[in-house]
N, C-alpha and C. Protein backbone atom coordinates (compact mmCIF):
# COMPACT_ATOMS: atom_id res chain seq x y z
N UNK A 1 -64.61 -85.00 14.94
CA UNK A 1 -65.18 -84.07 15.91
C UNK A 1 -65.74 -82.88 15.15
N UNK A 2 -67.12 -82.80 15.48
CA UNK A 2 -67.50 -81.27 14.75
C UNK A 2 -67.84 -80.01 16.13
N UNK A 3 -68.05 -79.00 15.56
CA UNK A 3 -68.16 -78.38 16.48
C UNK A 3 -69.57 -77.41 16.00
N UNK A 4 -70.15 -77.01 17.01
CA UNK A 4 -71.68 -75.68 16.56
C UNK A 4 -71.88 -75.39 17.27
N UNK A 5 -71.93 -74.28 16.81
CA UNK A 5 -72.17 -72.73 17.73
C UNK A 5 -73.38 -71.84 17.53
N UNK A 6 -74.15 -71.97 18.55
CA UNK A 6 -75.51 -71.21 18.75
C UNK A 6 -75.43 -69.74 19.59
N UNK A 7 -75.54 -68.96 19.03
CA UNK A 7 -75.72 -67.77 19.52
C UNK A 7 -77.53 -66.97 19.75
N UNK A 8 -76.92 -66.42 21.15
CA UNK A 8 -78.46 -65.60 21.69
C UNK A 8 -77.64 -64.23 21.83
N UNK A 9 -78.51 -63.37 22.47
CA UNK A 9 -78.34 -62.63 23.18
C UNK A 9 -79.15 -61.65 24.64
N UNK A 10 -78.64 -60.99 24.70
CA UNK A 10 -79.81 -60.56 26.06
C UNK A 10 -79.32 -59.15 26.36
N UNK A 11 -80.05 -58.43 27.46
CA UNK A 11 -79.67 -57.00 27.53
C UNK A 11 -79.64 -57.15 29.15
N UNK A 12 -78.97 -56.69 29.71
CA UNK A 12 -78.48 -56.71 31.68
C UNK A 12 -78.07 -55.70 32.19
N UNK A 13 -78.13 -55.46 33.34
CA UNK A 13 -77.50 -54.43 34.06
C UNK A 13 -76.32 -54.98 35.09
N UNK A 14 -75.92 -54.29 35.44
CA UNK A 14 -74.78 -55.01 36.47
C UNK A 14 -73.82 -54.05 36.76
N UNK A 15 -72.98 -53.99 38.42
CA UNK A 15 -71.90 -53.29 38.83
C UNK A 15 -71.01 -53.94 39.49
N UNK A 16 -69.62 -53.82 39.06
CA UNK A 16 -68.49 -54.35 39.22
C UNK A 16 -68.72 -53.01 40.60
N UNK A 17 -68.39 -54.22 41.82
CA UNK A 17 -67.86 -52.74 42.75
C UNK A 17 -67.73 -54.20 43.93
N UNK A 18 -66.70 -53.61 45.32
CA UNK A 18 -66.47 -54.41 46.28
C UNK A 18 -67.08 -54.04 47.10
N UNK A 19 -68.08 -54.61 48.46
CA UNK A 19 -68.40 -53.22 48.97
C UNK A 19 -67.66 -53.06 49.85
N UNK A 20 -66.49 -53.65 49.97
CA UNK A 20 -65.85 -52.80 51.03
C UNK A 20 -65.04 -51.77 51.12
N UNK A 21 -64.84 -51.30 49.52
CA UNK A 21 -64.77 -50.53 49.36
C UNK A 21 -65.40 -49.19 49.29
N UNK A 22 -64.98 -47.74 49.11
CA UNK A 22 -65.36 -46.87 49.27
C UNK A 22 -66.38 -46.63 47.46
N UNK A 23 -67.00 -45.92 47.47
CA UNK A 23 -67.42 -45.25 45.81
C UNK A 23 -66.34 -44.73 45.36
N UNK A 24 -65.43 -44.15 45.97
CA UNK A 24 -63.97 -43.52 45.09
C UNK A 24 -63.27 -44.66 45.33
N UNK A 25 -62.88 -45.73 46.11
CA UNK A 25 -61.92 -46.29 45.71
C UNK A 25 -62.46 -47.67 44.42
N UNK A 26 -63.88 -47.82 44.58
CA UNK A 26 -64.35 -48.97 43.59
C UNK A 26 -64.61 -48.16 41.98
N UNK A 27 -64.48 -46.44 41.99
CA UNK A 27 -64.17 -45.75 40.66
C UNK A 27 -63.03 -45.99 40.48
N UNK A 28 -62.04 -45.83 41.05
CA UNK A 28 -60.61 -46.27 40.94
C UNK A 28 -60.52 -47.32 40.48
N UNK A 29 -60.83 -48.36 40.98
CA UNK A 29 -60.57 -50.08 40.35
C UNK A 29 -61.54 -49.89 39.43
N UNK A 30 -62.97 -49.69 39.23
CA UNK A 30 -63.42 -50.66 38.22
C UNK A 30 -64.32 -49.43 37.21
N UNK A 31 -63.75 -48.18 37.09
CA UNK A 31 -64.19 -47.31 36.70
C UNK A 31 -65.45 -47.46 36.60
N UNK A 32 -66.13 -46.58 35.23
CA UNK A 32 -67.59 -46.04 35.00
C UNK A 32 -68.15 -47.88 35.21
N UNK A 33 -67.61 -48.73 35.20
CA UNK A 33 -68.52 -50.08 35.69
C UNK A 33 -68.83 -50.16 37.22
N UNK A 34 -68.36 -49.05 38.00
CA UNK A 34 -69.02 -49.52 39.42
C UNK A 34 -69.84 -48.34 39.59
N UNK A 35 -70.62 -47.60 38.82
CA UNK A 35 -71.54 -46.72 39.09
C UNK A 35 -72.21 -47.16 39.78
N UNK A 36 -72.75 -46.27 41.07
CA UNK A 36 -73.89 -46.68 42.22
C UNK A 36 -75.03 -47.21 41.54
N UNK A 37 -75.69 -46.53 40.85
CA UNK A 37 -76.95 -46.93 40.11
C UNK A 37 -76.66 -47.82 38.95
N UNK A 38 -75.84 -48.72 38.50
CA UNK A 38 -75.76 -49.42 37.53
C UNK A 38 -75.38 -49.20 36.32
N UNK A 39 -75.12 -50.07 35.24
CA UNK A 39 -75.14 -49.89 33.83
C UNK A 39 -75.07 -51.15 32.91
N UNK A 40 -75.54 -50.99 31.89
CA UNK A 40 -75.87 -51.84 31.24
C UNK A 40 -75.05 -52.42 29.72
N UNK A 41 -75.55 -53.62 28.93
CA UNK A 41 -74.98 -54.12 27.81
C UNK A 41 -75.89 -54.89 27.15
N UNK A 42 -75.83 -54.86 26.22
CA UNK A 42 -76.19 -55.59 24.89
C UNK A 42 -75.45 -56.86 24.87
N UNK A 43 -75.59 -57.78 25.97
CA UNK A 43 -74.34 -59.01 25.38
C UNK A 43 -75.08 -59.64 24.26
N UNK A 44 -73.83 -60.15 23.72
CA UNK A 44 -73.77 -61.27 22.94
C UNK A 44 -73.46 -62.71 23.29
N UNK A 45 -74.06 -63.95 23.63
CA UNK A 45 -73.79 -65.07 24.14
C UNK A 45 -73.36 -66.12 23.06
N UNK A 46 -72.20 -66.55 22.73
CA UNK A 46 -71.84 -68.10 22.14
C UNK A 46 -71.86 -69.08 23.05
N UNK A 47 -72.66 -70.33 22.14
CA UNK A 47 -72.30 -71.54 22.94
C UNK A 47 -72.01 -72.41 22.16
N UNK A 48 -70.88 -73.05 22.51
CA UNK A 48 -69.85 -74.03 21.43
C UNK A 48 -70.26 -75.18 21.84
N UNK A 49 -71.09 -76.62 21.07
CA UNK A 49 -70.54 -77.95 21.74
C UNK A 49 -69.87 -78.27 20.46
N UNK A 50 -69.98 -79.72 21.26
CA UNK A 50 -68.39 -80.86 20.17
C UNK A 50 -68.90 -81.75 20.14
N UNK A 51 -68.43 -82.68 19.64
CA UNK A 51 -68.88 -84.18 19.31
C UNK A 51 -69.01 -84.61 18.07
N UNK A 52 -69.20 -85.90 18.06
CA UNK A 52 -69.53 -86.94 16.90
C UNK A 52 -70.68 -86.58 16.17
N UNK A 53 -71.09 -86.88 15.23
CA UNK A 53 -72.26 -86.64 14.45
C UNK A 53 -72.99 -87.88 14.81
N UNK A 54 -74.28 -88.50 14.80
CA UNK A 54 -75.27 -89.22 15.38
C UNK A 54 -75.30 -89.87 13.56
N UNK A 55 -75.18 -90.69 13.31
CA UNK A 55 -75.14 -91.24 11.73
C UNK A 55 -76.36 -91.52 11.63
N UNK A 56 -77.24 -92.11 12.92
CA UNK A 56 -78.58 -91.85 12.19
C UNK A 56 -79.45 -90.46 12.32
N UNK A 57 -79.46 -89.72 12.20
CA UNK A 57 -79.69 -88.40 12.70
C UNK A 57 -79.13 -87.44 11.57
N UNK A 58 -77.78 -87.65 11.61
CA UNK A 58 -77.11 -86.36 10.72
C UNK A 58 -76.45 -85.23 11.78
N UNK A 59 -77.09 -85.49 12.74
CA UNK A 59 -76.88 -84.08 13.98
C UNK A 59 -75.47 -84.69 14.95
N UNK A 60 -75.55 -83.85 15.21
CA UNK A 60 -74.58 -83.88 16.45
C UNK A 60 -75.36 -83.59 17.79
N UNK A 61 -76.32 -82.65 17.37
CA UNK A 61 -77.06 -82.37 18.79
C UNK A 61 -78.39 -81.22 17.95
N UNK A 62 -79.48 -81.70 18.30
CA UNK A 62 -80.95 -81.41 18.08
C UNK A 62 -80.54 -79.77 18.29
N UNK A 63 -80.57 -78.16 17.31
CA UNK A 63 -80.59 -77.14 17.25
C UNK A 63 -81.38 -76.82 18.13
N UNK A 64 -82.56 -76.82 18.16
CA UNK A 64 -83.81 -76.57 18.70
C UNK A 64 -83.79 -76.88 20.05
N UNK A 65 -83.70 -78.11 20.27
CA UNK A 65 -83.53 -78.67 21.87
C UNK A 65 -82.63 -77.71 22.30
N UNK A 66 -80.64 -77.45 21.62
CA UNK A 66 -79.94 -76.25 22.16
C UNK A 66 -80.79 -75.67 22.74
N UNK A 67 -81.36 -74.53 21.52
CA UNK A 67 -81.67 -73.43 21.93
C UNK A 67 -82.78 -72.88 23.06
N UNK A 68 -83.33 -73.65 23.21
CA UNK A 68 -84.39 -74.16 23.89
C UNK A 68 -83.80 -74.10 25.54
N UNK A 69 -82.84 -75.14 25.33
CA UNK A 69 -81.98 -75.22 26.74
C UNK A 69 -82.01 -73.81 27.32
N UNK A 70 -80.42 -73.50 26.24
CA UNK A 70 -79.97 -72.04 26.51
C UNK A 70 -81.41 -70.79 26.74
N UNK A 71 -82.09 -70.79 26.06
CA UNK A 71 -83.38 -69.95 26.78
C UNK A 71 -84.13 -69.90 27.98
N UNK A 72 -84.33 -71.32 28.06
CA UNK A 72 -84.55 -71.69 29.02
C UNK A 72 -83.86 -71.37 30.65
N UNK A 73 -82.28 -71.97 30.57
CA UNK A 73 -81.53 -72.09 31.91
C UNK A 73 -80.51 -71.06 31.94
N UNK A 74 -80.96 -69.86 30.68
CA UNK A 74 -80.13 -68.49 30.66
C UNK A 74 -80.95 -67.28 30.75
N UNK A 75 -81.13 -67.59 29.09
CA UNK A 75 -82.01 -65.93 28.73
C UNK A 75 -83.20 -65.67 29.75
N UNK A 76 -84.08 -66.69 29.81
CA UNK A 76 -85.16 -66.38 30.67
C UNK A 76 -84.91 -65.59 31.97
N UNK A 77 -83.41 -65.91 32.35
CA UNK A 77 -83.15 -65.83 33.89
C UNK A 77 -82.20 -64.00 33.31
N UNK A 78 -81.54 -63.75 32.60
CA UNK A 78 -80.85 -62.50 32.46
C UNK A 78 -81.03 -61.72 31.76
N UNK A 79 -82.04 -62.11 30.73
CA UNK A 79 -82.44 -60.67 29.99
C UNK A 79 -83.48 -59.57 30.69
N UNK A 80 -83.00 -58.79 30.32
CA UNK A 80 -83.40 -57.07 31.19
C UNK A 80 -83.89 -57.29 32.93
N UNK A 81 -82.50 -58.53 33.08
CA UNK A 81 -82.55 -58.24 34.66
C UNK A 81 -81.08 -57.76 35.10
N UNK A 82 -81.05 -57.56 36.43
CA UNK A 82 -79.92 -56.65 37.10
C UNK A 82 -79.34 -58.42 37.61
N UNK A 83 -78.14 -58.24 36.51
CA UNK A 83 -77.16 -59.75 37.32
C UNK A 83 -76.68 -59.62 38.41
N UNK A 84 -76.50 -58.29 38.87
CA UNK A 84 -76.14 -58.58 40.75
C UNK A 84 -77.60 -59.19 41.70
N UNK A 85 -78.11 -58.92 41.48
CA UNK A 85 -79.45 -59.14 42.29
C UNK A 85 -80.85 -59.69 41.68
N UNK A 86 -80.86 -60.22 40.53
CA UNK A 86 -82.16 -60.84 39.96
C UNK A 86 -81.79 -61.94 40.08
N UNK A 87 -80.51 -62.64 39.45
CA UNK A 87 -80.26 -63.71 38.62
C UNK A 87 -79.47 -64.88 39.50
N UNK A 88 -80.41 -65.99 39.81
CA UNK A 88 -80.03 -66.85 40.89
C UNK A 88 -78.77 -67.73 40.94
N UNK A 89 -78.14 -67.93 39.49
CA UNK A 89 -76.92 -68.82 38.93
C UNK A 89 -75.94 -67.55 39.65
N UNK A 90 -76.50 -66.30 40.21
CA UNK A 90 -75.20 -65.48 39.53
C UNK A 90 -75.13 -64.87 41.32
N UNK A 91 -76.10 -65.33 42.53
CA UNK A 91 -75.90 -65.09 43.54
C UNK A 91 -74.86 -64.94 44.60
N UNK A 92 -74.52 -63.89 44.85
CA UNK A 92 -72.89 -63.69 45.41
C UNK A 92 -72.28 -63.84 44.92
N UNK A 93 -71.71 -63.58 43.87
CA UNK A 93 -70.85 -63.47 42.95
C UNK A 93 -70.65 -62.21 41.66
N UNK A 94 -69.22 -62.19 41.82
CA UNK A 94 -68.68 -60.45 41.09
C UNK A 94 -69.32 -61.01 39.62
N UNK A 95 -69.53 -60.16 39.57
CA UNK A 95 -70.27 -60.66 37.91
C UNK A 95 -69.46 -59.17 36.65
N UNK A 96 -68.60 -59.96 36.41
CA UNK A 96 -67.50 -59.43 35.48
C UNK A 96 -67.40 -60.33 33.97
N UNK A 97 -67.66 -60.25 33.18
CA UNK A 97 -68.08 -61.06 32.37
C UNK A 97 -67.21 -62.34 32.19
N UNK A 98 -66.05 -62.21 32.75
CA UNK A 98 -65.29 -63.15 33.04
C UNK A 98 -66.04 -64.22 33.62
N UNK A 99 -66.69 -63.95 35.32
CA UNK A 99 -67.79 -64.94 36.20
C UNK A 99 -68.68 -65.15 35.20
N UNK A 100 -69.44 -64.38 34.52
CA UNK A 100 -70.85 -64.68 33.83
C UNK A 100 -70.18 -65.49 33.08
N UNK A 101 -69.59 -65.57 32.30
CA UNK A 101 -69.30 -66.74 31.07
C UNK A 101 -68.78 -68.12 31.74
N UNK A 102 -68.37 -68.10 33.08
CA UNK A 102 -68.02 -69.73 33.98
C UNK A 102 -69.54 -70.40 34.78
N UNK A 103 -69.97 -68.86 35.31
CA UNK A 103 -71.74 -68.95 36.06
C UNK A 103 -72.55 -69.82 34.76
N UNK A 104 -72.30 -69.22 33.59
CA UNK A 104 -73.82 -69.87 32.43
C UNK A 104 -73.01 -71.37 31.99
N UNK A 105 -71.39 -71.67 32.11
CA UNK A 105 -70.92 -72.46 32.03
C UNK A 105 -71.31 -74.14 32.59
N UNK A 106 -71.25 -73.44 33.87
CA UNK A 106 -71.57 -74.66 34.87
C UNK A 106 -73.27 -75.35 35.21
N UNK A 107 -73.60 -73.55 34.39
CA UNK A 107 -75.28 -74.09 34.35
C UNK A 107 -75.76 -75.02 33.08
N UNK A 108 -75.59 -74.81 32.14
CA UNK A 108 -75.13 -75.83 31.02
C UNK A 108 -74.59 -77.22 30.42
N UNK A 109 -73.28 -77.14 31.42
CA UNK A 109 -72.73 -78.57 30.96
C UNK A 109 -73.49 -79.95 31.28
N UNK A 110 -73.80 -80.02 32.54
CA UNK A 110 -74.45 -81.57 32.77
C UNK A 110 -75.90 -81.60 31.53
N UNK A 111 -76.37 -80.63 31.15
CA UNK A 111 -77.40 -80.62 30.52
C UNK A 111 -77.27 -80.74 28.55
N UNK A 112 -76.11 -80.66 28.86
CA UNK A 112 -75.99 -80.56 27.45
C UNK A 112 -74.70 -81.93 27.12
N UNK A 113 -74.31 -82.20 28.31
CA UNK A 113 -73.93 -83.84 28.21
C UNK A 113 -75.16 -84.56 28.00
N UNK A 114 -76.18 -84.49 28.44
CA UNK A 114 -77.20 -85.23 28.81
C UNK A 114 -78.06 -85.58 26.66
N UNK A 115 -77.61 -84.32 26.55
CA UNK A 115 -77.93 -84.22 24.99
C UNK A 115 -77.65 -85.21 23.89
N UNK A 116 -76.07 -85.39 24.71
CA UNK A 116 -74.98 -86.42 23.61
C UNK A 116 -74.02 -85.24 23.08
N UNK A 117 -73.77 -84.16 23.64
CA UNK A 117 -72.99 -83.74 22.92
C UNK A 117 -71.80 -82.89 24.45
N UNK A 118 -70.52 -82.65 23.88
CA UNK A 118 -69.86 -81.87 25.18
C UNK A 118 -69.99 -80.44 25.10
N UNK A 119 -70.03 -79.70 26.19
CA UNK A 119 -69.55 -77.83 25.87
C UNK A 119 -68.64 -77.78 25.83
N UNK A 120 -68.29 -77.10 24.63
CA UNK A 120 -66.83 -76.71 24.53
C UNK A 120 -66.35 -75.39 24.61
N UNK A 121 -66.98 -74.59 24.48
CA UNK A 121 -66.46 -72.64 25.06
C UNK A 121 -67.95 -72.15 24.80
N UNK A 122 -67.94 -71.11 26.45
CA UNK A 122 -69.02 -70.09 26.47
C UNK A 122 -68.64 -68.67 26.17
N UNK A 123 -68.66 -67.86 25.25
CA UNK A 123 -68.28 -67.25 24.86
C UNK A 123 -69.39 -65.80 24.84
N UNK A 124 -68.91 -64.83 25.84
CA UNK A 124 -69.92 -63.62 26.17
C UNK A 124 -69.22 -62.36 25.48
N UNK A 125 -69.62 -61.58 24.78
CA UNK A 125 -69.29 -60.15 24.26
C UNK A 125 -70.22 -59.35 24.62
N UNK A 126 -69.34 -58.56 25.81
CA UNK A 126 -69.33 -57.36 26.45
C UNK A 126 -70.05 -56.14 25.62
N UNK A 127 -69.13 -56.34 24.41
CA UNK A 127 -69.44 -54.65 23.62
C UNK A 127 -68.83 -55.28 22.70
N UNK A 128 -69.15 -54.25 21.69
CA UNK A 128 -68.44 -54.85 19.93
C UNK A 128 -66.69 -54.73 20.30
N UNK A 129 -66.17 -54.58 21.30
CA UNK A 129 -64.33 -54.65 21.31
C UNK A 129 -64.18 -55.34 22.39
N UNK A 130 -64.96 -55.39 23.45
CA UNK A 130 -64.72 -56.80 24.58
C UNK A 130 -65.37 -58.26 24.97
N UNK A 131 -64.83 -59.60 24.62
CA UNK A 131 -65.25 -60.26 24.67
C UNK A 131 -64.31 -61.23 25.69
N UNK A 132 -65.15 -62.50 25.97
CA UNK A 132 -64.52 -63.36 27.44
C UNK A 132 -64.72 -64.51 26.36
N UNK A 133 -63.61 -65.33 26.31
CA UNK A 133 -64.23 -67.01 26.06
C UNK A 133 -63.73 -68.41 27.26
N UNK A 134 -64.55 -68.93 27.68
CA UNK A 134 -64.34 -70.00 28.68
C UNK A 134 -64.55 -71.14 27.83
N UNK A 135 -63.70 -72.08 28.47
CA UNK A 135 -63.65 -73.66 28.02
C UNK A 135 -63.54 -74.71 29.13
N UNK A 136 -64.39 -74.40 30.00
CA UNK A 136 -63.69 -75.30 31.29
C UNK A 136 -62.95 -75.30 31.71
N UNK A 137 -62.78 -76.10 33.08
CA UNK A 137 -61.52 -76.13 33.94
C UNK A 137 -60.84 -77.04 33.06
């Protein structure tokens, strides 16, 4: 089993807030992240697959095709947009980087089975000290 990891990244806006809550009680829970007007990040995106190596090939899975994917059925859709309200994978849903890294998860896998290869962790960094990694259910 080998494993490779392609990294992007993208720049987003987004607010952790409930609305049924009040503005003081969603500062309370989800501090300076539920500002009315938004705020933003520099993520960093990993994407891990697995698998066999292709013996005639050498690959495990075509780099290019990856990245391609991931641009395609991600970046295109979240860079310098507002993930509460631009980004269609991410519709009704708290978008805590926790969700975003299961949301780009589920957008991914059948497509990257389809490759010959499995996903094995989506891996989003928040900021250079917070990061999320998902591996499936």
């Amino acid at each position: 089993m080998i494993y490779i990891t392609r990294r992007e990244r993208f720049t987003a806006a987004h607010r952790l807030f409930i609305a049924e809550y009040s503005d003081e009680k969603n500062l309370e829970v989800f501090g300076k992240c539920s500002n009315p007007n938004w705020h933003g990040h520099n993520y960093q995106m990993f994407v891990t697959v697995k698998g066999e190596i292709n013996p005639d090939t050498g690959f495990l899975i075509n780099l290019i095709d990856l990245k391609n994917l991931i641009r395609r059925k991600i970046i295109a859709k979240v860079d310098h947009k507002n993930l509460n309200i631009e980004v269609d994978f991410l519709t009704d849903k708290f978008t805590s980087t926790e969700v975003i890294a299961i949301a780009i998860w589920e957008e991914l896998e059948e497509e990257i089975k389809k490759m010959g290869a499995l996903l094995h962790c989506v891996k989003i960094s928040e900021t250079e000290n917070n990061s999320v990694e998902y591996y499936g259910k």
